[in-house]
Protein backbone atom coordinates (compact mmCIF):
# COMPACT_ATOMS: atom_id res chain seq x y z
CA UNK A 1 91.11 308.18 104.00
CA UNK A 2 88.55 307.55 101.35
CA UNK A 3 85.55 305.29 101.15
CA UNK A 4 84.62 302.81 98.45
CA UNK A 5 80.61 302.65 99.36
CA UNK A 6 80.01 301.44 96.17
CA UNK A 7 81.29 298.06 97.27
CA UNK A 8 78.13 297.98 99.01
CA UNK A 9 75.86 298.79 96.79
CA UNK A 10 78.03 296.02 94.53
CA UNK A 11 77.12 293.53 97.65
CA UNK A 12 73.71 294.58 97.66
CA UNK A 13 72.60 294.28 94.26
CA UNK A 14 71.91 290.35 93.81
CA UNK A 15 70.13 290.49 97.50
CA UNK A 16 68.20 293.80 98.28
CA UNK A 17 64.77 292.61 96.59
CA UNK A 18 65.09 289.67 98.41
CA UNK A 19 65.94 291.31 101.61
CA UNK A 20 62.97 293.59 101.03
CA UNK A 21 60.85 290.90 100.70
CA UNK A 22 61.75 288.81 103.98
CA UNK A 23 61.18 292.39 105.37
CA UNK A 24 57.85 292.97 104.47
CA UNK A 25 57.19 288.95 105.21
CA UNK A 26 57.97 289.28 109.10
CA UNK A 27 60.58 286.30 108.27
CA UNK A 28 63.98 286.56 107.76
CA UNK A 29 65.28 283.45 105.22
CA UNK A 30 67.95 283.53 103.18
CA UNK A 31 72.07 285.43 104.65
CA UNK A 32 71.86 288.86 103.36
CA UNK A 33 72.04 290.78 107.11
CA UNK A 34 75.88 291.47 106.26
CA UNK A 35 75.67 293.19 102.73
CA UNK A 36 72.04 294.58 103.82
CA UNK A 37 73.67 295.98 107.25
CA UNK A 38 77.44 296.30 107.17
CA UNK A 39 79.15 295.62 110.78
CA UNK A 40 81.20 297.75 112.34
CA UNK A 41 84.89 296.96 112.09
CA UNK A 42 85.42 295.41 115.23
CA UNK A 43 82.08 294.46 116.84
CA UNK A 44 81.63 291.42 114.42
């Protein structure tokens, strides 16, 4: 079975610096948690 990770990095792309940001800011703001930090199939 393969793995298409690039689909996150595809998810990623027009959020990371953002995500960084709210990181480094203490304060989370905008809905990137799911590209950022995919869930487990099944526990979401």
């Amino acid at each position: 079975m393969g793995f298409d990770l690039g689909r996150f990095v595809k998810a990623q792309h027009e959020v990371y610096d953002n995500a960084l940001q709210e990181l480094r800011d203490g304060k989370k703001k905008s809905h990137w948690m799911w590209f950022i930090f995919p869930q487990i199939h099944g526990l979401g």
